[in-house]
N, C-alpha and C. Protein backbone atom coordinates (compact mmCIF):
# COMPACT_ATOMS: atom_id res chain seq x y z
N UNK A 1 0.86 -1.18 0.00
CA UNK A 1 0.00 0.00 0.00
C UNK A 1 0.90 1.24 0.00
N UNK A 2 0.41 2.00 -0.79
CA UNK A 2 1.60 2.88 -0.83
C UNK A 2 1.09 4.41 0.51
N UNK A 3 1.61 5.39 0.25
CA UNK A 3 1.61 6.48 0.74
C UNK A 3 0.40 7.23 1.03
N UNK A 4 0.03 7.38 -0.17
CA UNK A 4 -1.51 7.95 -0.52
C UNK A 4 -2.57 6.50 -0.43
N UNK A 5 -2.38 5.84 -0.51
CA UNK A 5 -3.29 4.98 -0.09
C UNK A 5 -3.40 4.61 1.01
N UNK A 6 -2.34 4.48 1.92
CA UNK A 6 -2.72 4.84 3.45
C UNK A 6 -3.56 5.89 3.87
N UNK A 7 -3.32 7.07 2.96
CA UNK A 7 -3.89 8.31 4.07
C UNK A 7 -5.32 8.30 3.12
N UNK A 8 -5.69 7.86 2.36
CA UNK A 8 -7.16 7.67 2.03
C UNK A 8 -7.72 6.68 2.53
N UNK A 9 -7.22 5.51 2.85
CA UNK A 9 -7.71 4.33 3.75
C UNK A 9 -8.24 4.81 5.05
N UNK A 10 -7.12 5.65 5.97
CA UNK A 10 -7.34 6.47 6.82
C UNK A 10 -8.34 7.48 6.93
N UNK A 11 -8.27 8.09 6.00
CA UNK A 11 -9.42 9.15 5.83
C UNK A 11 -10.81 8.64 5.75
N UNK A 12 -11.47 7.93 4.71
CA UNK A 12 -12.44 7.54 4.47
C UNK A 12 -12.86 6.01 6.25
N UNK A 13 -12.03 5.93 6.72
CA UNK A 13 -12.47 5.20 8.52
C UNK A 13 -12.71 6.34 9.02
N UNK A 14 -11.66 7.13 9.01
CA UNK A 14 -12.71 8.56 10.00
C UNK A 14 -14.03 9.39 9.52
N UNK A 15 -14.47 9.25 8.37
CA UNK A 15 -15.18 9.75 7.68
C UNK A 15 -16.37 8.82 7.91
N UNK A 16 -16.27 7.78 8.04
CA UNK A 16 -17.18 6.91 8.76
C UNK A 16 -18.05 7.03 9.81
N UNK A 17 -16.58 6.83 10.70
CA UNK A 17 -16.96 7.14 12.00
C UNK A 17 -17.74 8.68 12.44
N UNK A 18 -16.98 9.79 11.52
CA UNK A 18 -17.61 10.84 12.24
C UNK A 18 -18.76 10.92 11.08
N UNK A 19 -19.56 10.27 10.67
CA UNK A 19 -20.19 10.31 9.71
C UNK A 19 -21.76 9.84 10.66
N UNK A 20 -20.93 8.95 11.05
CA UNK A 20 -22.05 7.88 12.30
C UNK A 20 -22.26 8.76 13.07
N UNK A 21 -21.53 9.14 14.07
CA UNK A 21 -21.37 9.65 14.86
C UNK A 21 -22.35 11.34 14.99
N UNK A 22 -22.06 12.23 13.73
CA UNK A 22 -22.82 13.26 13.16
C UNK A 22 -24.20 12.66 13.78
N UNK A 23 -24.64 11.74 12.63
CA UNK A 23 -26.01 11.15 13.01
C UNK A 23 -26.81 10.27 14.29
N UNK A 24 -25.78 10.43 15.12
CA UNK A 24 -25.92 9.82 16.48
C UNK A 24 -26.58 8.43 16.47
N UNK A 25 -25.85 7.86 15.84
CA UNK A 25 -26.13 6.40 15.29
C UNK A 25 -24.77 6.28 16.13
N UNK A 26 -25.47 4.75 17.16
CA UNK A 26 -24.84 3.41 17.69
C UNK A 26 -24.13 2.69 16.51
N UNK A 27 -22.86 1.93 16.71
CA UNK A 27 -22.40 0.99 15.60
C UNK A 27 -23.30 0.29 15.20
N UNK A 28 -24.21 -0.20 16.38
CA UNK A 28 -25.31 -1.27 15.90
C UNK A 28 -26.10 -0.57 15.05
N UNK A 29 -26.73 0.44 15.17
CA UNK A 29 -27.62 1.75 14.33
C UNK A 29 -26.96 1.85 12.84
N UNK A 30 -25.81 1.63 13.20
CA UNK A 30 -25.45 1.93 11.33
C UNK A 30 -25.41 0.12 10.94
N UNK A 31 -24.56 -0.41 11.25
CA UNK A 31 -24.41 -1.65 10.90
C UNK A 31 -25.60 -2.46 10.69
N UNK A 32 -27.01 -1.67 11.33
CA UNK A 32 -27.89 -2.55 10.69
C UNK A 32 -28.33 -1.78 9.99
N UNK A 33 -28.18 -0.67 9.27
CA UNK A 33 -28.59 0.04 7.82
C UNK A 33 -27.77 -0.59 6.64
N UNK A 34 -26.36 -0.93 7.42
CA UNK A 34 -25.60 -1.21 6.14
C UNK A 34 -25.84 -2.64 6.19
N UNK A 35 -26.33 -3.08 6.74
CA UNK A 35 -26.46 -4.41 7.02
C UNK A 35 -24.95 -5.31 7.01
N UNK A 36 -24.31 -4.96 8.00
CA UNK A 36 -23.14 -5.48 9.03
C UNK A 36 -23.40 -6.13 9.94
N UNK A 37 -22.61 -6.43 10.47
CA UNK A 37 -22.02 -6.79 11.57
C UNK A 37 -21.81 -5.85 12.49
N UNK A 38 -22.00 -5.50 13.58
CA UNK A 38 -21.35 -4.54 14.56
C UNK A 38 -19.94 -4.44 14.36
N UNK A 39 -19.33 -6.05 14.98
CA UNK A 39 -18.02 -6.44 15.16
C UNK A 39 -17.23 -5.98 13.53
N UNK A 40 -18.27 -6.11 12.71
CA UNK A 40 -17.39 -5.85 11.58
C UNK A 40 -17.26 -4.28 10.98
N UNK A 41 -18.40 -3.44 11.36
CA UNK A 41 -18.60 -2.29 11.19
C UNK A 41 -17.25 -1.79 11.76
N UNK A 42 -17.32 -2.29 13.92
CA UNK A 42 -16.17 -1.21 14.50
C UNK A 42 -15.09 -1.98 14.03
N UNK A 43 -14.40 -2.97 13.00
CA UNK A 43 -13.25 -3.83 12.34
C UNK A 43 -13.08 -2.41 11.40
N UNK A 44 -13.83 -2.29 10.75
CA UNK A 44 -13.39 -1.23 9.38
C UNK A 44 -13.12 0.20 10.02
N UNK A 45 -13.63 0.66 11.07
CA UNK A 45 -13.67 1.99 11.57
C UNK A 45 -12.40 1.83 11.84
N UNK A 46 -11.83 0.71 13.18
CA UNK A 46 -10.71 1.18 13.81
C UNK A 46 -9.47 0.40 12.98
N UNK A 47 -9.66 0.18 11.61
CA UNK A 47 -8.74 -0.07 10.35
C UNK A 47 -8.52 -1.63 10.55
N UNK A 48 -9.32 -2.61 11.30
CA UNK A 48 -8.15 -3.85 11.91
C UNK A 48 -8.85 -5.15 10.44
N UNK A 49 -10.07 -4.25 9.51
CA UNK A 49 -10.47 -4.84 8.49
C UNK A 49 -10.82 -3.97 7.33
N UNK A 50 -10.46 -5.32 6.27
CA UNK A 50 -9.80 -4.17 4.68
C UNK A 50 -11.51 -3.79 4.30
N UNK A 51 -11.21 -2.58 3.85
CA UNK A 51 -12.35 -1.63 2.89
C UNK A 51 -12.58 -2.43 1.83
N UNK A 52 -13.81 -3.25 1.72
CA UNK A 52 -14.15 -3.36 0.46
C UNK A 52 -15.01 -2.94 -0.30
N UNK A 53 -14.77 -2.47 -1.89
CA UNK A 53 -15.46 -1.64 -2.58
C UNK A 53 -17.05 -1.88 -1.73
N UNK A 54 -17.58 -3.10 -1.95
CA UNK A 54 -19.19 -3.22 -2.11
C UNK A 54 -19.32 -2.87 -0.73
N UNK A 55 -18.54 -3.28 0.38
CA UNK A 55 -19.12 -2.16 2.06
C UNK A 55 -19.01 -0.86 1.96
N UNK A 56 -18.31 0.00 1.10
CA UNK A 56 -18.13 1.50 1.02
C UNK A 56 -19.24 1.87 0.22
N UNK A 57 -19.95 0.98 -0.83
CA UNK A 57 -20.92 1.43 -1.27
C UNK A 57 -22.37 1.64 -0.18
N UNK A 58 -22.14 0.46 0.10
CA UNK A 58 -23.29 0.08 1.09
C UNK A 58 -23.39 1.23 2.30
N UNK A 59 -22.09 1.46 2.65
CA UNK A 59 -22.27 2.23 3.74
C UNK A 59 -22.08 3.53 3.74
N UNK A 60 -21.89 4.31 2.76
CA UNK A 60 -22.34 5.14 2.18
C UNK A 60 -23.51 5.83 1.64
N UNK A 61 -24.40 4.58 1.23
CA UNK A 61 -25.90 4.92 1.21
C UNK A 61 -26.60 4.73 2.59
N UNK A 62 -25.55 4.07 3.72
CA UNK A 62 -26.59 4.06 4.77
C UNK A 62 -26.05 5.41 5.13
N UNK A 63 -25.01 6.26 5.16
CA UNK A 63 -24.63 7.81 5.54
C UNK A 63 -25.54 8.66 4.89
N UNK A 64 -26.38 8.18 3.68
CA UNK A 64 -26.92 9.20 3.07
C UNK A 64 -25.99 10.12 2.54
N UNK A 65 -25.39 9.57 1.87
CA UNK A 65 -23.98 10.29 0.99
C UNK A 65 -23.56 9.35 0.04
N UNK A 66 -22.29 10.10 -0.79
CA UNK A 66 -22.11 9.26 -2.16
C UNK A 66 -20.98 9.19 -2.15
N UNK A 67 -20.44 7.90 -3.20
CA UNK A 67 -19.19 7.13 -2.43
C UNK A 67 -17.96 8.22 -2.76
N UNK A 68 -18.27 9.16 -3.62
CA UNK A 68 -17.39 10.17 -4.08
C UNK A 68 -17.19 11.12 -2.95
N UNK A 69 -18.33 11.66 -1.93
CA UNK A 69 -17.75 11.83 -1.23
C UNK A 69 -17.02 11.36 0.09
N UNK A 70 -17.45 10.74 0.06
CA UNK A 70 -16.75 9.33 1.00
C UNK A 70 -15.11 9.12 0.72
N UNK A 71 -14.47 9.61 -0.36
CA UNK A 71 -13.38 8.89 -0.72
C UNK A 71 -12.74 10.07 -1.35
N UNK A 72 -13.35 11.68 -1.77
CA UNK A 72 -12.40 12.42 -2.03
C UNK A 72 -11.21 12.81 -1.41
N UNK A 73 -10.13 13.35 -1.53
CA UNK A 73 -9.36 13.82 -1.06
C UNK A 73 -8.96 15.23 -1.51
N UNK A 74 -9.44 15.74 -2.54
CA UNK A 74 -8.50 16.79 -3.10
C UNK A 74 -8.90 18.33 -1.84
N UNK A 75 -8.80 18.20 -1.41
CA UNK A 75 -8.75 19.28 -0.15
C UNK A 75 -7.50 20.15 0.12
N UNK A 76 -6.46 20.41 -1.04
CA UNK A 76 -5.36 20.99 -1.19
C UNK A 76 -5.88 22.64 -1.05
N UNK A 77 -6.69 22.38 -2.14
CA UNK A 77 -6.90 24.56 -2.13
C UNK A 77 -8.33 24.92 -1.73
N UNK A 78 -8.53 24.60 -0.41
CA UNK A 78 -8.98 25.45 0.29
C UNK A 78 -9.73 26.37 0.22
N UNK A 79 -8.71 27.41 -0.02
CA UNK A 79 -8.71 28.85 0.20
C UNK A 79 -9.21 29.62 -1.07
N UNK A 80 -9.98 30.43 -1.30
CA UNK A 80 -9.87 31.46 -2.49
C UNK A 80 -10.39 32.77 -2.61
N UNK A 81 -9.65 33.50 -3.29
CA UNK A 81 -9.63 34.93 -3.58
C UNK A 81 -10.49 35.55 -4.00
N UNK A 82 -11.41 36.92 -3.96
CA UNK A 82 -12.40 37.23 -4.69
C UNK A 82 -12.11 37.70 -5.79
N UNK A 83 -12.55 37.70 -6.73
CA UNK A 83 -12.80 38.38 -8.03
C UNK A 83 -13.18 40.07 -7.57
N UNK A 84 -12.72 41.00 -8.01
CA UNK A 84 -13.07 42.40 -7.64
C UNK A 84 -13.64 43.34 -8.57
N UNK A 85 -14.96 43.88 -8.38
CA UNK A 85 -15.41 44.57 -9.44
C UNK A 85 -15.28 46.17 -8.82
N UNK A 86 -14.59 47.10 -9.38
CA UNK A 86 -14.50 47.79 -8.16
C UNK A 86 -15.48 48.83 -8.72
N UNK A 87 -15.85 48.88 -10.18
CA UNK A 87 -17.14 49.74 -10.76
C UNK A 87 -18.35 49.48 -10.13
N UNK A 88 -18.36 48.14 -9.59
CA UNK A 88 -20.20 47.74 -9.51
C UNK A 88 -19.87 47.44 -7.74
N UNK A 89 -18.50 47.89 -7.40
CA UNK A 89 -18.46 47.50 -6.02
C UNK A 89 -18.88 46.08 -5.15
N UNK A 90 -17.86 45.50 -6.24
CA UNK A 90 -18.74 43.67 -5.78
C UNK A 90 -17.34 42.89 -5.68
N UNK A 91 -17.77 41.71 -4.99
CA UNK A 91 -16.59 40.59 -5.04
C UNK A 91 -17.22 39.45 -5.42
N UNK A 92 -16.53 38.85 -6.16
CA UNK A 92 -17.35 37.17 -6.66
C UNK A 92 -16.07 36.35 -6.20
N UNK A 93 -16.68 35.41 -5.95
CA UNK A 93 -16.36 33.87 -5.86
C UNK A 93 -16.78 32.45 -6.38
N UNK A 94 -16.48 31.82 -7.31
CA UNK A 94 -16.89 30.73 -7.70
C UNK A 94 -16.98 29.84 -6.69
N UNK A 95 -18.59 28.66 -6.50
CA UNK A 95 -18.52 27.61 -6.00
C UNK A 95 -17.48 26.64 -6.23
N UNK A 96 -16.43 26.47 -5.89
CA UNK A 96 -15.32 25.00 -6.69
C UNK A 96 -16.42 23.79 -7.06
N UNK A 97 -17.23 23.48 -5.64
CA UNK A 97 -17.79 21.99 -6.00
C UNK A 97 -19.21 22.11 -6.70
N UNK A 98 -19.41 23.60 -6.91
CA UNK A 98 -20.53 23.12 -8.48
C UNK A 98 -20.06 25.13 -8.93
N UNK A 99 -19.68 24.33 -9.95
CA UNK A 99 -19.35 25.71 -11.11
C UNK A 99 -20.12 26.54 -11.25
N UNK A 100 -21.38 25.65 -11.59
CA UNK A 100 -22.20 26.75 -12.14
C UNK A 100 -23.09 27.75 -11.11
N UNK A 101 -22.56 27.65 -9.54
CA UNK A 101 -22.45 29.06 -8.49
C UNK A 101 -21.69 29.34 -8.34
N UNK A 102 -22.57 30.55 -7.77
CA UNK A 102 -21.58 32.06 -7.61
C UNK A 102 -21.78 32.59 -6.01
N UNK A 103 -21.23 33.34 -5.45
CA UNK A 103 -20.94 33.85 -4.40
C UNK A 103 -20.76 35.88 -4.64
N UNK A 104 -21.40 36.47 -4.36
CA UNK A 104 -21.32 37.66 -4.96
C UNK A 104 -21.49 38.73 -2.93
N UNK A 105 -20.61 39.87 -3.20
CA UNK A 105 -20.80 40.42 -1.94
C UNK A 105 -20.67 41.97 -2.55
N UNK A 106 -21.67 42.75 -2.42
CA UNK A 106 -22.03 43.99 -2.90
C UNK A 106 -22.48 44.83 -1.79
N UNK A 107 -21.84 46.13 -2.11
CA UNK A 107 -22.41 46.96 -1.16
C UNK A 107 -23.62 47.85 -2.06
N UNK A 108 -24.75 48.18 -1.67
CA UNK A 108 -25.81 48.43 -2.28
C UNK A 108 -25.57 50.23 -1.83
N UNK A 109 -25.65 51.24 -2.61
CA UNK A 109 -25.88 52.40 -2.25
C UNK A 109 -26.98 53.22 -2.79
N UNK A 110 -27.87 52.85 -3.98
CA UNK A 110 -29.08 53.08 -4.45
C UNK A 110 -30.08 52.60 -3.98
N UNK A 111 -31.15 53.46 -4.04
CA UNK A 111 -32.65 53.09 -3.63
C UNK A 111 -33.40 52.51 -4.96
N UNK A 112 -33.93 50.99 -4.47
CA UNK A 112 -34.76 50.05 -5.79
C UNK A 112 -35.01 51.48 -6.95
N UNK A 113 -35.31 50.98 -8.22
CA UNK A 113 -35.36 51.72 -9.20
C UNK A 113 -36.79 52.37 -9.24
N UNK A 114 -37.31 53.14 -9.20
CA UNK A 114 -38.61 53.60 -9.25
C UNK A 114 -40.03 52.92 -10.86
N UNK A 115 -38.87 52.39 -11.60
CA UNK A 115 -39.71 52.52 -12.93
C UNK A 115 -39.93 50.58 -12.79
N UNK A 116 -41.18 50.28 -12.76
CA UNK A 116 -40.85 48.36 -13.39
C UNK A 116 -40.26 48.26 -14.22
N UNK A 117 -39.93 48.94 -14.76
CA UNK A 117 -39.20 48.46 -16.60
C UNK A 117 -37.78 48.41 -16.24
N UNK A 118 -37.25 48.79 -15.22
CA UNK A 118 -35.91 48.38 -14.48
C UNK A 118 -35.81 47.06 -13.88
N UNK A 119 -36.84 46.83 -13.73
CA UNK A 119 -37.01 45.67 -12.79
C UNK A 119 -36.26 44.46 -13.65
N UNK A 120 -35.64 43.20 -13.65
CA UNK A 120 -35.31 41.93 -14.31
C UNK A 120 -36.11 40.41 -14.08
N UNK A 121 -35.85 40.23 -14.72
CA UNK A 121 -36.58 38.85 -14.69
C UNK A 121 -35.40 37.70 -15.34
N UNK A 122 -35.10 36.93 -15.37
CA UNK A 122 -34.77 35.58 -15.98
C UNK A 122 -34.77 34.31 -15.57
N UNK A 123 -34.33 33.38 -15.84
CA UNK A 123 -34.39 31.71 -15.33
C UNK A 123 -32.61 31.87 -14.07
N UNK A 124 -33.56 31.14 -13.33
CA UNK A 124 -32.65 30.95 -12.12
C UNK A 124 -33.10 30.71 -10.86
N UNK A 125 -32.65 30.77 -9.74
CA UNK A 125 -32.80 31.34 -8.59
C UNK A 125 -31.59 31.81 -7.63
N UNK A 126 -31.84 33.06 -6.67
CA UNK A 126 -31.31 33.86 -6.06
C UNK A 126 -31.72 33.54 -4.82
N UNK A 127 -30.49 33.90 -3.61
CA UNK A 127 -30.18 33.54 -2.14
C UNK A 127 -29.59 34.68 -2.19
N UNK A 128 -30.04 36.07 -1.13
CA UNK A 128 -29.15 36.86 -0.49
C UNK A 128 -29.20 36.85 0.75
N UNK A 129 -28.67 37.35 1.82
CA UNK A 129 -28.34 37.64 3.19
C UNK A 129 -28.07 39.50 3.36
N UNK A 130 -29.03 39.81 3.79
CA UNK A 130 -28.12 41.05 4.22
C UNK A 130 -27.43 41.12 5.94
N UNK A 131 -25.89 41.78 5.16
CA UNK A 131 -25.06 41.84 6.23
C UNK A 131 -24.77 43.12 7.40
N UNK A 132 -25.84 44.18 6.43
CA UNK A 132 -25.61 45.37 7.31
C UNK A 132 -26.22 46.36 6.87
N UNK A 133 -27.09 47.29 7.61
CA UNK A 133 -28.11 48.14 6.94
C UNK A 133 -29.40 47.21 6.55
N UNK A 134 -30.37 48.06 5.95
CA UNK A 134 -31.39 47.32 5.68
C UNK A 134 -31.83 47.47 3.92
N UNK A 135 -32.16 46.24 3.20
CA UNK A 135 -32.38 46.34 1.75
C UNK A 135 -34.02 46.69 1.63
N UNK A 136 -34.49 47.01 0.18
CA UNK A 136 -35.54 46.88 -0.45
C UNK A 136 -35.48 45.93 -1.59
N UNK A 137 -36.31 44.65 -1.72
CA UNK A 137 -36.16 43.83 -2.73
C UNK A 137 -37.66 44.19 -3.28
N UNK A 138 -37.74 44.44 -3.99
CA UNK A 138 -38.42 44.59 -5.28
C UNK A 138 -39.42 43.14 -6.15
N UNK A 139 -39.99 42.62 -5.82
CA UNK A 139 -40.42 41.21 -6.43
C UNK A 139 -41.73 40.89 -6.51
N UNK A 140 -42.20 41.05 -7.92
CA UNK A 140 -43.23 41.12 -8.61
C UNK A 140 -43.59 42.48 -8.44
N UNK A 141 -44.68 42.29 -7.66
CA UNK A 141 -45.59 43.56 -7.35
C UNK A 141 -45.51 44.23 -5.81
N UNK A 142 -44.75 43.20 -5.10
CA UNK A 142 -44.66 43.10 -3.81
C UNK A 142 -43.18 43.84 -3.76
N UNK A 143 -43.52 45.08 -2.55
CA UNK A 143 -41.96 45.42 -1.80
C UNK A 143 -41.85 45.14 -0.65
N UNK A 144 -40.65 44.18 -0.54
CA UNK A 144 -39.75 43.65 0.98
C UNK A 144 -38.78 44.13 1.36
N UNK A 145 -39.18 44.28 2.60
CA UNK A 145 -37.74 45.07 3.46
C UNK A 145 -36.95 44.00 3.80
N UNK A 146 -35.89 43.54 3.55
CA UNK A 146 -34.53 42.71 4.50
C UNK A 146 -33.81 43.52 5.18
N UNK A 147 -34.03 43.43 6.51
CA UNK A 147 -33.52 43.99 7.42
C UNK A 147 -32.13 42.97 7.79
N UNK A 148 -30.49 43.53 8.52
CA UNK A 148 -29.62 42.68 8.38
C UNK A 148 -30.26 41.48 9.40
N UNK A 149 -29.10 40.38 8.77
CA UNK A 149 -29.49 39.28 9.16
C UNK A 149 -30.44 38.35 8.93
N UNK A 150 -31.45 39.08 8.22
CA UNK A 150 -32.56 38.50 7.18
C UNK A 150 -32.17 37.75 6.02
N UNK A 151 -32.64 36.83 5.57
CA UNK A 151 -32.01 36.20 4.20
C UNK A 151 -33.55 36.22 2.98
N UNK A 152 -33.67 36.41 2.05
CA UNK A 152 -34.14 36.13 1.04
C UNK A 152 -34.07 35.11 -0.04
N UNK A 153 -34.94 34.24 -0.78
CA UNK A 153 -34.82 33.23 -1.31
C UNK A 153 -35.85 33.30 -2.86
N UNK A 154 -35.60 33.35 -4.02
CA UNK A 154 -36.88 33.62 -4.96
C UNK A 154 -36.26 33.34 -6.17
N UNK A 155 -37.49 32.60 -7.18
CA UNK A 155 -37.52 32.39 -8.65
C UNK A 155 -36.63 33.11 -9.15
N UNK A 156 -35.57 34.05 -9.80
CA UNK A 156 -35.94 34.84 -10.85
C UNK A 156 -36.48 34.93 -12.06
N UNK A 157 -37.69 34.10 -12.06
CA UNK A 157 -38.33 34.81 -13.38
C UNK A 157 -39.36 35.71 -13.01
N UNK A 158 -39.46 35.82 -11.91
CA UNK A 158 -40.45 37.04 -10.91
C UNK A 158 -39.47 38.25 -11.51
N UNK A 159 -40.08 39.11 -11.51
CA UNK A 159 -39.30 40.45 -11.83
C UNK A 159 -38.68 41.24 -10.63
N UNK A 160 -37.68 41.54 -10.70
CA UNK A 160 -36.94 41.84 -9.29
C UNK A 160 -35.67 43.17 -9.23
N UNK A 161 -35.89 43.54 -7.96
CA UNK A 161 -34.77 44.42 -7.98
C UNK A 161 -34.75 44.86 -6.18
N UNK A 162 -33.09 45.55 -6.24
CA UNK A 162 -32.85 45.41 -4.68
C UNK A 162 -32.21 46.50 -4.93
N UNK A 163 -32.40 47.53 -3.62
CA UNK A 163 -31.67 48.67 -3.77
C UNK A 163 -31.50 48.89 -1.85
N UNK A 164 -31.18 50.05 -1.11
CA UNK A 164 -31.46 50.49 -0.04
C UNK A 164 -32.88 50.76 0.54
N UNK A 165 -32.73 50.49 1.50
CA UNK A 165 -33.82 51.47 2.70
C UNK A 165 -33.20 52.23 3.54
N UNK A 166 -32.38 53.76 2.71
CA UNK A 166 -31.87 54.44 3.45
C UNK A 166 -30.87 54.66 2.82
N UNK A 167 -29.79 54.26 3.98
CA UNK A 167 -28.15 54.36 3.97
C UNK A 167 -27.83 52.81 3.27
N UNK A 168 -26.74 52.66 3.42
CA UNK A 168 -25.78 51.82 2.51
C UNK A 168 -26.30 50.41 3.30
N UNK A 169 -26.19 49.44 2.20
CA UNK A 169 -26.67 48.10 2.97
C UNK A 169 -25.70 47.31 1.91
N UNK A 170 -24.85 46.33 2.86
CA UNK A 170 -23.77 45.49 2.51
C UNK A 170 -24.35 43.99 2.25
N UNK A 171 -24.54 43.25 1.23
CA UNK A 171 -25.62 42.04 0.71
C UNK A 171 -24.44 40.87 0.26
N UNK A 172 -24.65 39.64 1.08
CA UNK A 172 -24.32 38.34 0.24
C UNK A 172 -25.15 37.58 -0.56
N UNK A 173 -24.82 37.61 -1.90
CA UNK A 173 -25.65 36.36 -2.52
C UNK A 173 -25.24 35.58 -3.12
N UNK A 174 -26.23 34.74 -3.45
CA UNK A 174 -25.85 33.15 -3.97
C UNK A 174 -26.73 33.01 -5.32
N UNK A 175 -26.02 32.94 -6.48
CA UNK A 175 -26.50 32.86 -7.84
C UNK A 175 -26.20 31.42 -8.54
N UNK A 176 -27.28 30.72 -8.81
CA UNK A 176 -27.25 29.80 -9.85
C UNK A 176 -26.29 29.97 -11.10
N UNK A 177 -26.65 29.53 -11.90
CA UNK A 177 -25.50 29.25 -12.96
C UNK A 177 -26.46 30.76 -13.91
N UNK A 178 -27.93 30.06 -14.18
CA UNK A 178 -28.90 30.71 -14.80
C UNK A 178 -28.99 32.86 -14.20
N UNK A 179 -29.20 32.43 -13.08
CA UNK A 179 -29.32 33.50 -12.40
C UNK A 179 -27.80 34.57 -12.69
N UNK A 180 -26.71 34.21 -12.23
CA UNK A 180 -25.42 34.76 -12.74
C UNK A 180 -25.66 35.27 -14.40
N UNK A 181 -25.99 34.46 -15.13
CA UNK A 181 -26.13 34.89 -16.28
C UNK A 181 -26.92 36.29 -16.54
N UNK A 182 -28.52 36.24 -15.72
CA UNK A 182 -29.01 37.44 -15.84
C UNK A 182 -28.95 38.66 -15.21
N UNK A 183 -27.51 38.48 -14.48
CA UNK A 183 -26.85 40.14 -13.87
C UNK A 183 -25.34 39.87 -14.22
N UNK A 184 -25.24 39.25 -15.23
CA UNK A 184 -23.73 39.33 -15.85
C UNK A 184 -23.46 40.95 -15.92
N UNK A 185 -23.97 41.50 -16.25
CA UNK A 185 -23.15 43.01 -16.45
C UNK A 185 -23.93 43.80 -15.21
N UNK A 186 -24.72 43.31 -14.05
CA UNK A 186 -24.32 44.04 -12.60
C UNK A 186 -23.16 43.74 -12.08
N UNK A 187 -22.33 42.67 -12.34
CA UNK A 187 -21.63 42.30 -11.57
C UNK A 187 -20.40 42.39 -12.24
C-alpha cells in the first residue's frame, strides 16, 4: 500500500466514523442500515479490516452520501480569492464543488429603481443575506424590506430588484448558474 493509499484508507475510517457519529447512530444503528455486523462495522472503523469496494458502497448509502464523497481527497486549495469589481463594487467567488455558483458580496448604495421596466426577470434562482443596513427587494408587485441578518430566497423569473432602505446596505448572494447569467453586467 503505498503512501496515498494509506492516508485515504485512513481518511475515508474517519469519515465513517464521524459520519455515524454526526447522526448519532450506535455501531449497531449503522451496521444494521448497512447491514453489518457490529463487530465488523467497529473492524473497518478502527482499520483492523480491509475496505471493500461493495461495504463502502453500502455504507455510504446508509450515511446518506455518495461514495465520491466518501473517498475524495482533493482538499489541497482550500482557500480562495475574490474576483473584484471595483465599478459595480462587488466581489465574486466561484462555488469549486458546483461551477455553475456564484458567491457575490455587494455593497448596495441606491434606492430600488422607481420605474418596473428596471425591474429583471430571468431563469434561475437567487439567495441573499443582508449583512448590514437594511435592503428593499423589489419582487413582482410586492416590496420587501430585509432587514440585516434576514435572508431572502426567490424564482428569478419574478421580476426583481434590490436597492437600499436608506443608507448603505452590505448584501451576500448566492446565484445559480442561470441567475449569474441574468446580472452578468451588474456584476
Amino acid at each position: 500500500m503505498t503512501h496515498d493509499d494509506a492516508e485515504l484508507d485512513s481518511l475515508v475510517r474517519k469519515r465513517i466514523r464521524a459520519l455515524r457519529v454526526a447522526q448519532g447512530w450506535s455501531l449497531e444503528e449503522l451496521a444494521e442500515r448497512a447491514r453489518l455486523s457490529p463487530s465488523s462495522l467497529s473492524r473497518i472503523e478502527n482499520g483492523q479490516r480491509r475496505l471493500a469496494l461493495d461495504q463502502l458502497v453500502t455504507l455510504a448509502r446508509a450515511l446518506d452520501t455518495s461514495l465520491d464523497q466518501l473517498v475524495e481527497m482533493d482538499t489541497d486549495d482550500v482557500i480562495s480569492h475574490p474576483m473584484i469589481d471595483s465599478a459595480q463594487g462587488s466581489m465574486r467567488w466561484p462555488i469549486k464543488a458546483d461551477p455553475g455558483m456564484t458567491v457575490v458580496r455587494r455593497r448596495v448604495t441606491d434606492p430600488p429603481p422607481d420605474s418596473p421596466a428596471r425591474m429583471r426577470a430571468h431563469p434561475g434562482r437567487e439567495w441573499l443575506v443582508v449583512l448590514s443596513g437594511a435592503a428593499v427587494l423589489l419582487l413582482g408587485n410586492r416590496r420587501l424590506r430585509v432587514e440585516a441578518n434576514q435572508a431572502a430566497e426567490f424564482p428569478t423569473m419574478l421580476p426583481h430588484a434590490i436597492g437600499t432602505a436608506g443608507g448603505p446596505c452590505d448584501i451576500i448572494g448566492i446565484f445559480d448558474r442561470d441567475a449569474r447569467r441574468g446580472h452578468r453586467n451588474e456584476q
